[in-house]
N, C-alpha and C. Protein backbone atom coordinates (compact mmCIF):
# COMPACT_ATOMS: atom_id res chain seq x y z
N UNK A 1 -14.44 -19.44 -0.90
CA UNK A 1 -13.88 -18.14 -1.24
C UNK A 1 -14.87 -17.07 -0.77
N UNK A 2 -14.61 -16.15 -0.28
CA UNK A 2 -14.93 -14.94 0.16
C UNK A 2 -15.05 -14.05 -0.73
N UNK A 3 -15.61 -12.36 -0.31
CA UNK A 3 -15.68 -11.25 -1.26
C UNK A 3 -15.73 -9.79 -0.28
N UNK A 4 -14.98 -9.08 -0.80
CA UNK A 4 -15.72 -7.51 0.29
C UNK A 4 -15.01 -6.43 -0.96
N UNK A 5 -15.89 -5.67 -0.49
CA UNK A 5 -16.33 -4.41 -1.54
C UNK A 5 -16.23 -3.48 -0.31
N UNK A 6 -14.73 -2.59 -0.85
CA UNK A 6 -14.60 -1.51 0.27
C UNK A 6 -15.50 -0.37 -0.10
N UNK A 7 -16.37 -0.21 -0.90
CA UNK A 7 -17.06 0.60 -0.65
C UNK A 7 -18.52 0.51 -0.04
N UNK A 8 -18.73 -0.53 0.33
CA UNK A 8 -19.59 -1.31 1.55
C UNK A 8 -19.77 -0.26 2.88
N UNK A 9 -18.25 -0.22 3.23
CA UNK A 9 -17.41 0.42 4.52
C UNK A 9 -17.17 1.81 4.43
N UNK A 10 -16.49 2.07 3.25
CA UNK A 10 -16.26 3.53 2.60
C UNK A 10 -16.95 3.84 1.51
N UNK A 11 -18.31 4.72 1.63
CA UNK A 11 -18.65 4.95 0.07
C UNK A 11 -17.79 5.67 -0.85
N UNK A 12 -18.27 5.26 -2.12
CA UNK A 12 -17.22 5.92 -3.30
C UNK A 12 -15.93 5.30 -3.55
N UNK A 13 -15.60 4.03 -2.86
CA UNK A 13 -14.07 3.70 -2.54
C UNK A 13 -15.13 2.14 -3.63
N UNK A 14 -14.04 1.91 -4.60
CA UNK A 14 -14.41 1.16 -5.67
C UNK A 14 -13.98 -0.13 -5.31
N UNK A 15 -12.45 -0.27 -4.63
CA UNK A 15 -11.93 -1.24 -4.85
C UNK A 15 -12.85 -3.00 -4.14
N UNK A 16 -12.29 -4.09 -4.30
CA UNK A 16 -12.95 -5.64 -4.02
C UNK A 16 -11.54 -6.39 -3.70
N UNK A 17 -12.04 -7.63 -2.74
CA UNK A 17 -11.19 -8.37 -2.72
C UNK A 17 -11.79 -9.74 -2.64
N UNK A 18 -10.89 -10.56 -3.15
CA UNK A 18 -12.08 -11.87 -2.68
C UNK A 18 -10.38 -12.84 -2.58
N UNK A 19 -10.81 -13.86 -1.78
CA UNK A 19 -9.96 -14.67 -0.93
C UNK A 19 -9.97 -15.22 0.26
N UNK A 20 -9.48 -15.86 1.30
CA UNK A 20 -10.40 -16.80 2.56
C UNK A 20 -10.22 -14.90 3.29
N UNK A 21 -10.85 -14.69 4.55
CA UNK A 21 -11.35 -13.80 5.37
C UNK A 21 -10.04 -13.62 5.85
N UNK A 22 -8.79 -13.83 6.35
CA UNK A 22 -7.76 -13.32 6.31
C UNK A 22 -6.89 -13.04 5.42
N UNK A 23 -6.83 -13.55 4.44
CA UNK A 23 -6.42 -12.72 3.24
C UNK A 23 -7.15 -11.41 2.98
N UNK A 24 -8.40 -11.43 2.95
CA UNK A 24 -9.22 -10.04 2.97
C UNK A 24 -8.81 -9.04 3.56
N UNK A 25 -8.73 -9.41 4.87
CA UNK A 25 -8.07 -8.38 5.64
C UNK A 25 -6.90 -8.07 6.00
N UNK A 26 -5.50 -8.77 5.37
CA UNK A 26 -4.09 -8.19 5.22
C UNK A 26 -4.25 -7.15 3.92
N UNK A 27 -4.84 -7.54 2.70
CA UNK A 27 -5.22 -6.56 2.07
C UNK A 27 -5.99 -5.33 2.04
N UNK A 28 -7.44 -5.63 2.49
CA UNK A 28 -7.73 -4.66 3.25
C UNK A 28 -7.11 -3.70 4.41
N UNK A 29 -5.99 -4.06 5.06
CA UNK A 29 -5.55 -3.42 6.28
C UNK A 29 -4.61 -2.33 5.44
N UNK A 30 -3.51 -3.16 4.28
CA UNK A 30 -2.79 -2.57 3.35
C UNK A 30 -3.23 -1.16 2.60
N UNK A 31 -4.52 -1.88 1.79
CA UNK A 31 -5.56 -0.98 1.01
C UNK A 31 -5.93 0.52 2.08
N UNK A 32 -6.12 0.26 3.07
CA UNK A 32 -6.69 1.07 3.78
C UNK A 32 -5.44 2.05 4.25
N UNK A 33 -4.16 1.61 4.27
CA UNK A 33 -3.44 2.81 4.90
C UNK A 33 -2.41 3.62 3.34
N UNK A 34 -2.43 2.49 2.57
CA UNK A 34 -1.53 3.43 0.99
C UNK A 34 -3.21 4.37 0.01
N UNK A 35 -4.46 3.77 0.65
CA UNK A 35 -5.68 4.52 -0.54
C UNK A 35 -6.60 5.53 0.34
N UNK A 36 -6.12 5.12 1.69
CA UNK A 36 -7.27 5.96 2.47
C UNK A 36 -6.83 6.82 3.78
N UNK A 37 -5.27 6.65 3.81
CA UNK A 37 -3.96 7.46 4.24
C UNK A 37 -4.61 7.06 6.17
N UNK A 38 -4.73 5.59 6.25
CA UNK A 38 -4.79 5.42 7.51
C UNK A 38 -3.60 4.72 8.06
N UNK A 39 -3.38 4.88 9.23
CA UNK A 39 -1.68 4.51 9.94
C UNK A 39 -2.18 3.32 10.44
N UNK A 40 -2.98 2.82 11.50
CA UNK A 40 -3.85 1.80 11.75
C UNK A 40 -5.06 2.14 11.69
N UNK A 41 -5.46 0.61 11.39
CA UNK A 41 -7.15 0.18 10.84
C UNK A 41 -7.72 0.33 12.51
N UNK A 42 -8.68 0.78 12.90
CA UNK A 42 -9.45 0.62 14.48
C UNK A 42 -10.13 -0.45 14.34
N UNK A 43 -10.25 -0.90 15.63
CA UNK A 43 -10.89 -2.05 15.77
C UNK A 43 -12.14 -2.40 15.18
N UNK A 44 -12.89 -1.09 15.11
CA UNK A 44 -14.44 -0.78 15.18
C UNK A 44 -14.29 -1.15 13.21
N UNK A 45 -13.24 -0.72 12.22
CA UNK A 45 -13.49 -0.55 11.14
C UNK A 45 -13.21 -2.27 10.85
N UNK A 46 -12.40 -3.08 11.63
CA UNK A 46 -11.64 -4.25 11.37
C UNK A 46 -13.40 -5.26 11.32
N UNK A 47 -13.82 -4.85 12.50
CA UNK A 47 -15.60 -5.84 12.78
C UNK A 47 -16.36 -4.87 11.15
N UNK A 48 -16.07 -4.14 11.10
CA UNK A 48 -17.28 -3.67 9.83
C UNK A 48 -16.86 -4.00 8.44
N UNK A 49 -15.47 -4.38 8.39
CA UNK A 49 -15.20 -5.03 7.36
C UNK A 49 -15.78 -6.77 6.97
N UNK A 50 -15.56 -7.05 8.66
CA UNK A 50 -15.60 -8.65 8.83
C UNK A 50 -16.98 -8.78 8.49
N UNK A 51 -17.97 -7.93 8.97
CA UNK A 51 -19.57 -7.65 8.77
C UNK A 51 -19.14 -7.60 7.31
N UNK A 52 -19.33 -7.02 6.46
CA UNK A 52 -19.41 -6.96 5.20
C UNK A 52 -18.38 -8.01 4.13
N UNK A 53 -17.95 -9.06 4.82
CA UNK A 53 -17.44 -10.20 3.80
C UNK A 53 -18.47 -10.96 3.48
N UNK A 54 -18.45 -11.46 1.89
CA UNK A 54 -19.47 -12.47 1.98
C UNK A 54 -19.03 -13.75 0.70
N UNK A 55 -19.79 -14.52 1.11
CA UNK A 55 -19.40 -15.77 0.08
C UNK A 55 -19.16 -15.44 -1.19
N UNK A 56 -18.41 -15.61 -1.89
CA UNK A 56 -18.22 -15.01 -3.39
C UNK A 56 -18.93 -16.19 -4.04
């Protein structure tokens, strides 16, 4: 199991997810366009998320 802490990526942004590394990031991709009013995730934010998963 995995872990990422979007405020790792975004300071002040509270939310966590933990689950295998693609689950992380359908949620994260989700999280990011209904909490942080993005249309698509960029590539550059998709690697800094992947950087900041870690073993839970």
């Amino acid at each position: 199991m995995k872990k990422f802490r979007c405020g790792d990526v975004v300071p002040g942004c509270t939310r966590a997810f933990t689950g295998s590394t693609d689950e992380i990031l359908l949620a994260v991709a989700a999280h990011a366009r209904a909490d942080h009013g993005l249309d698509e995730v960029p590539q550059e934010l998709v690697l800094q998320v992947r950087d900041a998963v870690v073993d839970a």
